[in-house]
Protein backbone atom coordinates (compact mmCIF):
# COMPACT_ATOMS: atom_id res chain seq x y z
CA UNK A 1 189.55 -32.27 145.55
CA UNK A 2 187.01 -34.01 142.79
CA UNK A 3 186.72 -38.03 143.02
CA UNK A 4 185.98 -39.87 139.46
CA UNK A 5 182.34 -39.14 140.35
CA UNK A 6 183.71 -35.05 140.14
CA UNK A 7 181.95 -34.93 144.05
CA UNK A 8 183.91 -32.51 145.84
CA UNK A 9 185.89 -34.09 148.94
CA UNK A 10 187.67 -32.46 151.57
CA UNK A 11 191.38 -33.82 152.62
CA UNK A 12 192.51 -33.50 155.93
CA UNK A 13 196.62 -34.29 155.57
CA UNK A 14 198.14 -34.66 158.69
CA UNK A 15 201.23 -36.77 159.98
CA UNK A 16 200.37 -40.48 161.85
CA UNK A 17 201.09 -39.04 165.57
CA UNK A 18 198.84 -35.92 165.11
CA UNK A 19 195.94 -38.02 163.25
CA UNK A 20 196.30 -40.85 166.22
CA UNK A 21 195.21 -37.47 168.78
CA UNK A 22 191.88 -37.18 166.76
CA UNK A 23 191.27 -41.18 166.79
CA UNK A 24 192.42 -43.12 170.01
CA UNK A 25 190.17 -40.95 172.53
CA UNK A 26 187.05 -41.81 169.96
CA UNK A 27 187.92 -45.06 169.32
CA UNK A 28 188.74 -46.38 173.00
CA UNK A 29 187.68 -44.08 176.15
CA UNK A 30 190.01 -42.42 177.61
CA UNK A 31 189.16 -43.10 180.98
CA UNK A 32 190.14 -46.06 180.53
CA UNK A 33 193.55 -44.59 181.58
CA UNK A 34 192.80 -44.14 184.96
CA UNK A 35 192.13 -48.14 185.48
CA UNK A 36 193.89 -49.95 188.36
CA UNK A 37 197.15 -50.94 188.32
CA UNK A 38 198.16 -49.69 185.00
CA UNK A 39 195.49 -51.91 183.15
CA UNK A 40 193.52 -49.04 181.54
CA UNK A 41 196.94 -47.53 179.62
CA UNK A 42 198.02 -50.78 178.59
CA UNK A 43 194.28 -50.40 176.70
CA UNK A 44 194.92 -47.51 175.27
CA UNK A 45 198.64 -48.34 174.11
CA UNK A 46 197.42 -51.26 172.84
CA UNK A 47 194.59 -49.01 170.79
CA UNK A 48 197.37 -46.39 169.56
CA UNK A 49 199.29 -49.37 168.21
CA UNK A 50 196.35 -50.99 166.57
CA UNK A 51 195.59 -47.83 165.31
CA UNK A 52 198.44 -46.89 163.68
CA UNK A 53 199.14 -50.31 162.49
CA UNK A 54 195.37 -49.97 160.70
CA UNK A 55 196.23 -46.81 159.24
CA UNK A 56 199.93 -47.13 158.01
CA UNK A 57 198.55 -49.93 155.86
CA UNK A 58 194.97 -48.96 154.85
CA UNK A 59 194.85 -47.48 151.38
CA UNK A 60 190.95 -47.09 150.54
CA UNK A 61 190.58 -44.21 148.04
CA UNK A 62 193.95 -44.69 145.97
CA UNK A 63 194.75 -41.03 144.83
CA UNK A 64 192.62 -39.11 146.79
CA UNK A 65 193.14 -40.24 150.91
CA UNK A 66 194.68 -43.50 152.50
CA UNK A 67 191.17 -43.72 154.93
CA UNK A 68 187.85 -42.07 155.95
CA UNK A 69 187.24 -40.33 159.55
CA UNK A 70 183.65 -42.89 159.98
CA UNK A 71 183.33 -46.07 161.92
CA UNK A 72 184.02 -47.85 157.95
CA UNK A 73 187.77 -46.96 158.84
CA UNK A 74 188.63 -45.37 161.87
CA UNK A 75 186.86 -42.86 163.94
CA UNK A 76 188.61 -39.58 163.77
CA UNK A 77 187.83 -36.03 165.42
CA UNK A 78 190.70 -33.67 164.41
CA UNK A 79 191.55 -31.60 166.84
CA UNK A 80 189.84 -29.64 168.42
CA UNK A 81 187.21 -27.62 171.01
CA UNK A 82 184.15 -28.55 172.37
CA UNK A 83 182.57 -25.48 174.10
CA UNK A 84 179.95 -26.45 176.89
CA UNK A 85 176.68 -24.84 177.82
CA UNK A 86 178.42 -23.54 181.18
CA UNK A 87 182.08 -24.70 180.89
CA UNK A 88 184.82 -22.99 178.72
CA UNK A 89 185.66 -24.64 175.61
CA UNK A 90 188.13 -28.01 176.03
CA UNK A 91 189.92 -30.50 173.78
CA UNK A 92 188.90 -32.95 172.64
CA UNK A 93 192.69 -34.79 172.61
CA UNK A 94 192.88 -36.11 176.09
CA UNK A 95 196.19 -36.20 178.12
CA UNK A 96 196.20 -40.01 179.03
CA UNK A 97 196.10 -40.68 175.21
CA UNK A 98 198.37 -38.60 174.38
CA UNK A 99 200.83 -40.11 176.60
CA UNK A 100 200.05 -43.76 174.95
CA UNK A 101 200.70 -42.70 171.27
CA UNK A 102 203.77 -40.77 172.62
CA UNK A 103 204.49 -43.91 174.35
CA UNK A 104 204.18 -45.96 171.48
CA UNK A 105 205.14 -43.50 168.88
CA UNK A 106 206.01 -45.26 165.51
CA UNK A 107 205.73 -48.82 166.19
CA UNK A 108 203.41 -50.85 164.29
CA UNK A 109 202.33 -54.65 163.88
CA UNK A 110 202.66 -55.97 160.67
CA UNK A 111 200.98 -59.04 159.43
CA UNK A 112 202.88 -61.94 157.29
């Protein structure tokens, strides 16, 4: 796809729960998940709602994409491998944020 400057741009269209697996674990660390006493997933729920609740409203490049995959919008991966020097290849989706934007799936805060 061309912008108005005719730069060619690539669009990555995917639904909210599969773009939240390419942002939460780069936005918050998913280790987080494993803090005591339940503290660490409250984190990331907390991120998968603020997430989504940034996205669903965010609307930068009317006509081309609703946001950007940078630290300008929100830091997002895709999905995907990551192939070590002596490890097989693993995602980079992680299982404890998975579980808070299934947890969380399709609620939002809205503002007044």
């Amino acid at each position: 796809m061309n912008n108005s400057r005719n730069e060619n741009r690539t669009i990555n269209a995917v639904n909210m729960e599969a773009y939240l697996r390419g942002v939460v674990p780069r936005e918050s660390p998913a280790g987080w998940g494993d803090a005591v006493g339940g503290a660490g997933m409250n984190a990331l729920r907390a991120q998968a709602v603020a997430a989504r609740s940034y996205a669903s409203t965010e609307n930068r490049y009317p006509g081309l994409a609703h946001t950007c995959d940078t630290m300008d919008c929100q830091v997002y991966g895709g999905a995907g491998l990551r192939e070590g020097v002596s490890e097989q290849p693993y995602s980079l989706e992680d299982p404890r944020t998975d579980l808070a934007i299934a947890e969380t799936a399709g609620v939002v805060i809205r503002g007044r």
